[in-house]
C-alpha atoms as a PDB file:
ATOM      1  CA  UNK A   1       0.000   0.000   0.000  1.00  0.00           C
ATOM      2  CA  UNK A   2       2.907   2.541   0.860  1.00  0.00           C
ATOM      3  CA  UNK A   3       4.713   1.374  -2.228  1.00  0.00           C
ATOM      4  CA  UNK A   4       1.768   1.597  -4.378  1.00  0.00           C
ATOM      5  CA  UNK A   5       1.268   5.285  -3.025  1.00  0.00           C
ATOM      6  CA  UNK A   6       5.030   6.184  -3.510  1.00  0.00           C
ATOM      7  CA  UNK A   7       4.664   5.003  -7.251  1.00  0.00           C
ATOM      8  CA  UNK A   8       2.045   7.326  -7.770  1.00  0.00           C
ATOM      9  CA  UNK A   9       3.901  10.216  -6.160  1.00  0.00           C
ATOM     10  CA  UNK A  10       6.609   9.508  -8.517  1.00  0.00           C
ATOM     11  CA  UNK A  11       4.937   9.630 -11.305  1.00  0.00           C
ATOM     12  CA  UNK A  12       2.929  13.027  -9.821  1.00  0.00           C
ATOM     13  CA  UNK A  13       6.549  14.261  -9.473  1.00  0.00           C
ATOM     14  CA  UNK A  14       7.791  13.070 -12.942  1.00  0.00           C
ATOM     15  CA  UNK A  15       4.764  13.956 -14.507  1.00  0.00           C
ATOM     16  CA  UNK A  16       4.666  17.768 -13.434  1.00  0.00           C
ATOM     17  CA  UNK A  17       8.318  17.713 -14.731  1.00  0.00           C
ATOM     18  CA  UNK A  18       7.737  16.538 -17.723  1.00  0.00           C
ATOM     19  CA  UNK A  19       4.814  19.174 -18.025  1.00  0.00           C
ATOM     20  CA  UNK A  20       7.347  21.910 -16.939  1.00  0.00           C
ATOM     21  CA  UNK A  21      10.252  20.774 -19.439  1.00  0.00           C
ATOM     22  CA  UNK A  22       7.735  20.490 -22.324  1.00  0.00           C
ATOM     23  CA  UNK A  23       6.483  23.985 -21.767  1.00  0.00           C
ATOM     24  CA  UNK A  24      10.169  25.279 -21.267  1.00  0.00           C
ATOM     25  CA  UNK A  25      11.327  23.075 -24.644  1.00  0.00           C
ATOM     26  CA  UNK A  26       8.268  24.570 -27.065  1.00  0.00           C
ATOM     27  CA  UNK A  27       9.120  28.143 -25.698  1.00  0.00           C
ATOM     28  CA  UNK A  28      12.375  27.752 -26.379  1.00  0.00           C
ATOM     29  CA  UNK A  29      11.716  25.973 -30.091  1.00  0.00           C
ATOM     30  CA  UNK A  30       9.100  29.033 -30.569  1.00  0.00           C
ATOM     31  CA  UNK A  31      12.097  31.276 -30.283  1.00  0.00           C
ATOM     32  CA  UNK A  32      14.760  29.479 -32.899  1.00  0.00           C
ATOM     33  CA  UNK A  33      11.867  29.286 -34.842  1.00  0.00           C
ATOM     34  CA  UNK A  34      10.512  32.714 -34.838  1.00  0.00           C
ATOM     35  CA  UNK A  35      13.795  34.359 -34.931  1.00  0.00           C
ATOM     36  CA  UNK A  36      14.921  32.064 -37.756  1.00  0.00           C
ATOM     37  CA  UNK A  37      17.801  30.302 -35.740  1.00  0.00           C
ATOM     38  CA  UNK A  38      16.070  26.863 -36.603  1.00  0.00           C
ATOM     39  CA  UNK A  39      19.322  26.211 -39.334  1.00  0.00           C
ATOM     40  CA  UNK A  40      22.017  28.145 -37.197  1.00  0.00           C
ATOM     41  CA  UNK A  41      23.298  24.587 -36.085  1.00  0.00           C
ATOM     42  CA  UNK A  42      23.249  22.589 -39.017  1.00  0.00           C
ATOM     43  CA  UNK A  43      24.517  19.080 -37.459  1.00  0.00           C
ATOM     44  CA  UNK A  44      22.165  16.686 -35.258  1.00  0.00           C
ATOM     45  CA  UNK A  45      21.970  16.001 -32.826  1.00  0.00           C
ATOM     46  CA  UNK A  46      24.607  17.791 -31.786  1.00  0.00           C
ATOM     47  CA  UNK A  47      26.247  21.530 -32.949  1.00  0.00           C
ATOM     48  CA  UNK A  48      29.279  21.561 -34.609  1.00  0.00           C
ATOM     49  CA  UNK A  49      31.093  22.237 -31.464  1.00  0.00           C
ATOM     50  CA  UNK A  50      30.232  19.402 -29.686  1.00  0.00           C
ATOM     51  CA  UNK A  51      29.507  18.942 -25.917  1.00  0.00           C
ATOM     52  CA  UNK A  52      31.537  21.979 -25.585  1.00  0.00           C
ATOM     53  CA  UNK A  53      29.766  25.427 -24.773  1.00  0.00           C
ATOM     54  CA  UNK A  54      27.808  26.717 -27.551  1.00  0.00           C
ATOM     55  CA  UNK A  55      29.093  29.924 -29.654  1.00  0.00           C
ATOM     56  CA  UNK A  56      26.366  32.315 -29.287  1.00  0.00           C
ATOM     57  CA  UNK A  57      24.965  31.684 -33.140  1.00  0.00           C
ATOM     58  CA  UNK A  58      24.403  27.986 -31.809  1.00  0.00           C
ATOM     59  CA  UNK A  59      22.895  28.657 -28.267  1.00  0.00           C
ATOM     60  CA  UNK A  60      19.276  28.676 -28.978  1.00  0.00           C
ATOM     61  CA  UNK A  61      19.200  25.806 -30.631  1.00  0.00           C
ATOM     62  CA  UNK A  62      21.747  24.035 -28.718  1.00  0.00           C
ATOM     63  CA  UNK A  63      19.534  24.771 -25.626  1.00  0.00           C
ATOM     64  CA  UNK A  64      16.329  23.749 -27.648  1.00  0.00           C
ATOM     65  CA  UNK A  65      17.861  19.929 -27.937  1.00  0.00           C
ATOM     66  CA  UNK A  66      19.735  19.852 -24.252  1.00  0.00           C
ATOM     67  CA  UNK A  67      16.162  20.575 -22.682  1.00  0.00           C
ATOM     68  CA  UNK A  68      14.412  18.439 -25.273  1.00  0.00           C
ATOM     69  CA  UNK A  69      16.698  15.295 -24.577  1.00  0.00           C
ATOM     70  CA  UNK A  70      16.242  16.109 -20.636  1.00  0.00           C
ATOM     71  CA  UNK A  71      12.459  15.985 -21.131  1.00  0.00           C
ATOM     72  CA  UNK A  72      12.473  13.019 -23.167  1.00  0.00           C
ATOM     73  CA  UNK A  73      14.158  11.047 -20.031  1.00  0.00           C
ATOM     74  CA  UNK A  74      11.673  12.582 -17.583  1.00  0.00           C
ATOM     75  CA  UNK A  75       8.704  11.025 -20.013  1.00  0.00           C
ATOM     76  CA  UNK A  76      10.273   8.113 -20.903  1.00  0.00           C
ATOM     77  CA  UNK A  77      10.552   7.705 -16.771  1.00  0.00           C
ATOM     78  CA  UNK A  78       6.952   8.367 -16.090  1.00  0.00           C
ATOM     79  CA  UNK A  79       5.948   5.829 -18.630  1.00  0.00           C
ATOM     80  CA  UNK A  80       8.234   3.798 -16.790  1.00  0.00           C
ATOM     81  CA  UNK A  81       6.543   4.084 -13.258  1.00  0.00           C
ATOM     82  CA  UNK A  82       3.461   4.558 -14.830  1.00  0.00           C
ATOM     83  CA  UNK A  83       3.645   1.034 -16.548  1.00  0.00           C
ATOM     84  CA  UNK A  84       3.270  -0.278 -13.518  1.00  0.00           C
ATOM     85  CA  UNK A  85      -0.248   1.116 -13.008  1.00  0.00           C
ATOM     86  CA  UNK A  86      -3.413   0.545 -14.477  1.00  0.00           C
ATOM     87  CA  UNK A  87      -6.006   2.924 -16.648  1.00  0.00           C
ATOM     88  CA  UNK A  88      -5.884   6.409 -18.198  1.00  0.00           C
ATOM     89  CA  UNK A  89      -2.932   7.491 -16.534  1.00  0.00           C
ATOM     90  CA  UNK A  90      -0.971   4.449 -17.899  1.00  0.00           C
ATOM     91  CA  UNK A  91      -2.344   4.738 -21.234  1.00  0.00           C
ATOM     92  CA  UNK A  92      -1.218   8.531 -21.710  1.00  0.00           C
ATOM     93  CA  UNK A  93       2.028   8.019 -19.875  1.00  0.00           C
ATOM     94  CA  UNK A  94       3.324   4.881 -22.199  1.00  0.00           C
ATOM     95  CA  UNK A  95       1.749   6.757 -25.285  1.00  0.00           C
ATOM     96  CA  UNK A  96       3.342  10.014 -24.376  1.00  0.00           C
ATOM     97  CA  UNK A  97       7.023   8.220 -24.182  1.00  0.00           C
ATOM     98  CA  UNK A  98       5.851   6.605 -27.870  1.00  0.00           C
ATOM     99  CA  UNK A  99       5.332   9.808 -28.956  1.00  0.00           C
ATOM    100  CA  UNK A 100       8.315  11.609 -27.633  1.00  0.00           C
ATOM    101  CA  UNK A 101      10.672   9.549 -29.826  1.00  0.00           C
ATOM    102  CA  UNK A 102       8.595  10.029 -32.841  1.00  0.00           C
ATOM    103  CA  UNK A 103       9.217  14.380 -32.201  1.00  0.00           C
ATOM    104  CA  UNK A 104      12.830  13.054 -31.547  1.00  0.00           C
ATOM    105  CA  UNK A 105      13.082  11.931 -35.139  1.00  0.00           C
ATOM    106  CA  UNK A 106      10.609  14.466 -36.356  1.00  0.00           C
ATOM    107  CA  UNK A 107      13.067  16.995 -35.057  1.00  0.00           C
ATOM    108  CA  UNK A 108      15.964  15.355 -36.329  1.00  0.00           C
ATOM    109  CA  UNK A 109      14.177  15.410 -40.051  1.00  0.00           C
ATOM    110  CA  UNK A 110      13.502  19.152 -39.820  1.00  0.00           C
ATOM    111  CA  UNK A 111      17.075  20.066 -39.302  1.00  0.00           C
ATOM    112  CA  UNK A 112      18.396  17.617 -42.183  1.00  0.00           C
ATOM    113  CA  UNK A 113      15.243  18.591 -44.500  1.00  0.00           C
ATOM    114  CA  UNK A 114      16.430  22.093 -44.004  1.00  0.00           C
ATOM    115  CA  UNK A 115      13.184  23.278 -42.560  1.00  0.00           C
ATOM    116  CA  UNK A 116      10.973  21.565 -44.501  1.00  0.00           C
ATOM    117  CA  UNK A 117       7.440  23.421 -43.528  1.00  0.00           C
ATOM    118  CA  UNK A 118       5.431  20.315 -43.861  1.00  0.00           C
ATOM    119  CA  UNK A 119       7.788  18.465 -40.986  1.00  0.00           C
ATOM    120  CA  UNK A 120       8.152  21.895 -38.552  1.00  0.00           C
ATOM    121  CA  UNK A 121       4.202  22.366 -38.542  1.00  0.00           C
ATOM    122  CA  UNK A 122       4.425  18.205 -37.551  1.00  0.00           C
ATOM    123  CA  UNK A 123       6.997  18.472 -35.097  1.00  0.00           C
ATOM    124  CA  UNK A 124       4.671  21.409 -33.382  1.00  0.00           C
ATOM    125  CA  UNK A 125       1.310  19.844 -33.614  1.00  0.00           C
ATOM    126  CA  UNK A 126       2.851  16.773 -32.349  1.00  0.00           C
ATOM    127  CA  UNK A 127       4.646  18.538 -29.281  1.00  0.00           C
ATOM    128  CA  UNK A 128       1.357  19.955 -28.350  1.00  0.00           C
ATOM    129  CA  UNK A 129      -0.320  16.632 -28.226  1.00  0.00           C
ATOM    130  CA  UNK A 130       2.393  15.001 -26.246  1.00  0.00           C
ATOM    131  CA  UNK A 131       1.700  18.043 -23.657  1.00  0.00           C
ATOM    132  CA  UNK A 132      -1.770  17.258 -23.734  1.00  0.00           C
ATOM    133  CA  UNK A 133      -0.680  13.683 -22.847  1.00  0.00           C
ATOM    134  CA  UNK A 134       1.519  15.007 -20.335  1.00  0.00           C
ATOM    135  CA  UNK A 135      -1.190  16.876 -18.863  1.00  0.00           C
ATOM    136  CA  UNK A 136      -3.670  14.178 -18.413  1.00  0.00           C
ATOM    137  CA  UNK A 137      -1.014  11.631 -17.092  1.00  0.00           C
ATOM    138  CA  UNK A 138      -0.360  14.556 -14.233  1.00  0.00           C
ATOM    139  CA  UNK A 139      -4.042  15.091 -13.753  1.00  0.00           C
ATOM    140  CA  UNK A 140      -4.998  11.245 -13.769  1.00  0.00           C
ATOM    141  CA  UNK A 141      -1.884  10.606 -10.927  1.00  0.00           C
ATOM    142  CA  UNK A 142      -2.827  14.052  -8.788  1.00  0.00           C
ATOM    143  CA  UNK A 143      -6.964  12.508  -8.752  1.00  0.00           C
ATOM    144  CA  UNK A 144      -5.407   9.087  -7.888  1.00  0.00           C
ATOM    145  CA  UNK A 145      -2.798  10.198  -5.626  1.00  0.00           C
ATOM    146  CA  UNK A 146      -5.655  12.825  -3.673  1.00  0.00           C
ATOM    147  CA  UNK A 147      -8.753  10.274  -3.553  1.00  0.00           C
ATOM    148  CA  UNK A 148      -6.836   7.150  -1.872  1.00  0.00           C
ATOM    149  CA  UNK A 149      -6.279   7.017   1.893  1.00  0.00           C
END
């Protein structure tokens, strides 16, 4: 019973990270894409400098992927913990960890497509339905966590 309840704080915890992250990565993609930096590191997944400190015409973007590879770990975990689990919240969690390695490679096919329209207005659409996965995961686990004794 304790164990069972610490599982579901986890995934409480992981998924209001993983709603946090999200929010931070598409504000952060808004901007390289708005301010037309979405090119200014050519290479994936990785600038050409490396793991080294990004020059400042490779920051945003550089940024964009760090926070996007840290989120995908934080989703991939909640799926984890919430495999464990049973309805909704299991359902969105496992489906949201699907989908944040398809945006992986959709990301990855922007950059070599050179900003092919088509794949950016996928890779958007498709980050705002893994936040509305996100979202229901935390929701489902904050109901569950707040209506057992």
């Amino acid at each position: 019973m304790v164990d069972d309840r610490m599982n579901v704080m986890r995934i409480v915890c992981f998924s209001f990270a993983s709603l946090a992250l999200l929010f931070t990565v598409m504000l952060i993609g808004t901007y390289v894409d708005a301010s037309h930096q979405g090119l200014s590191c050519p290479d994936w997944p990785l600038c050409p400098n490396g793991f080294n400190f990004p020059p400042k015409k490779y920051l945003f973007e550089e940024i964009h992927r760090i926070v996007a590879a840290i989120t995908a770990g934080v989703i991939f975990a909640t799926a984890g913990y919430a495999a464990k689990k049973s309805g909704i919240m299991r359902k969105t969690a496992i489906t949201a960890g699907i989908i944040v390695a398809v945006q992986i490679v959709l990301g990855m096919f922007v950059v070599n497509t050179k900003l092919n329209a088509l794949l950016v207005a996928t890779h958007l659409s498709t980050g705002v339905f893994l936040f509305a996965l996100a979202l229901i995961t935390f929701v489902s686990s904050y109901r569950l966590i707040n209506t057992k004794p």
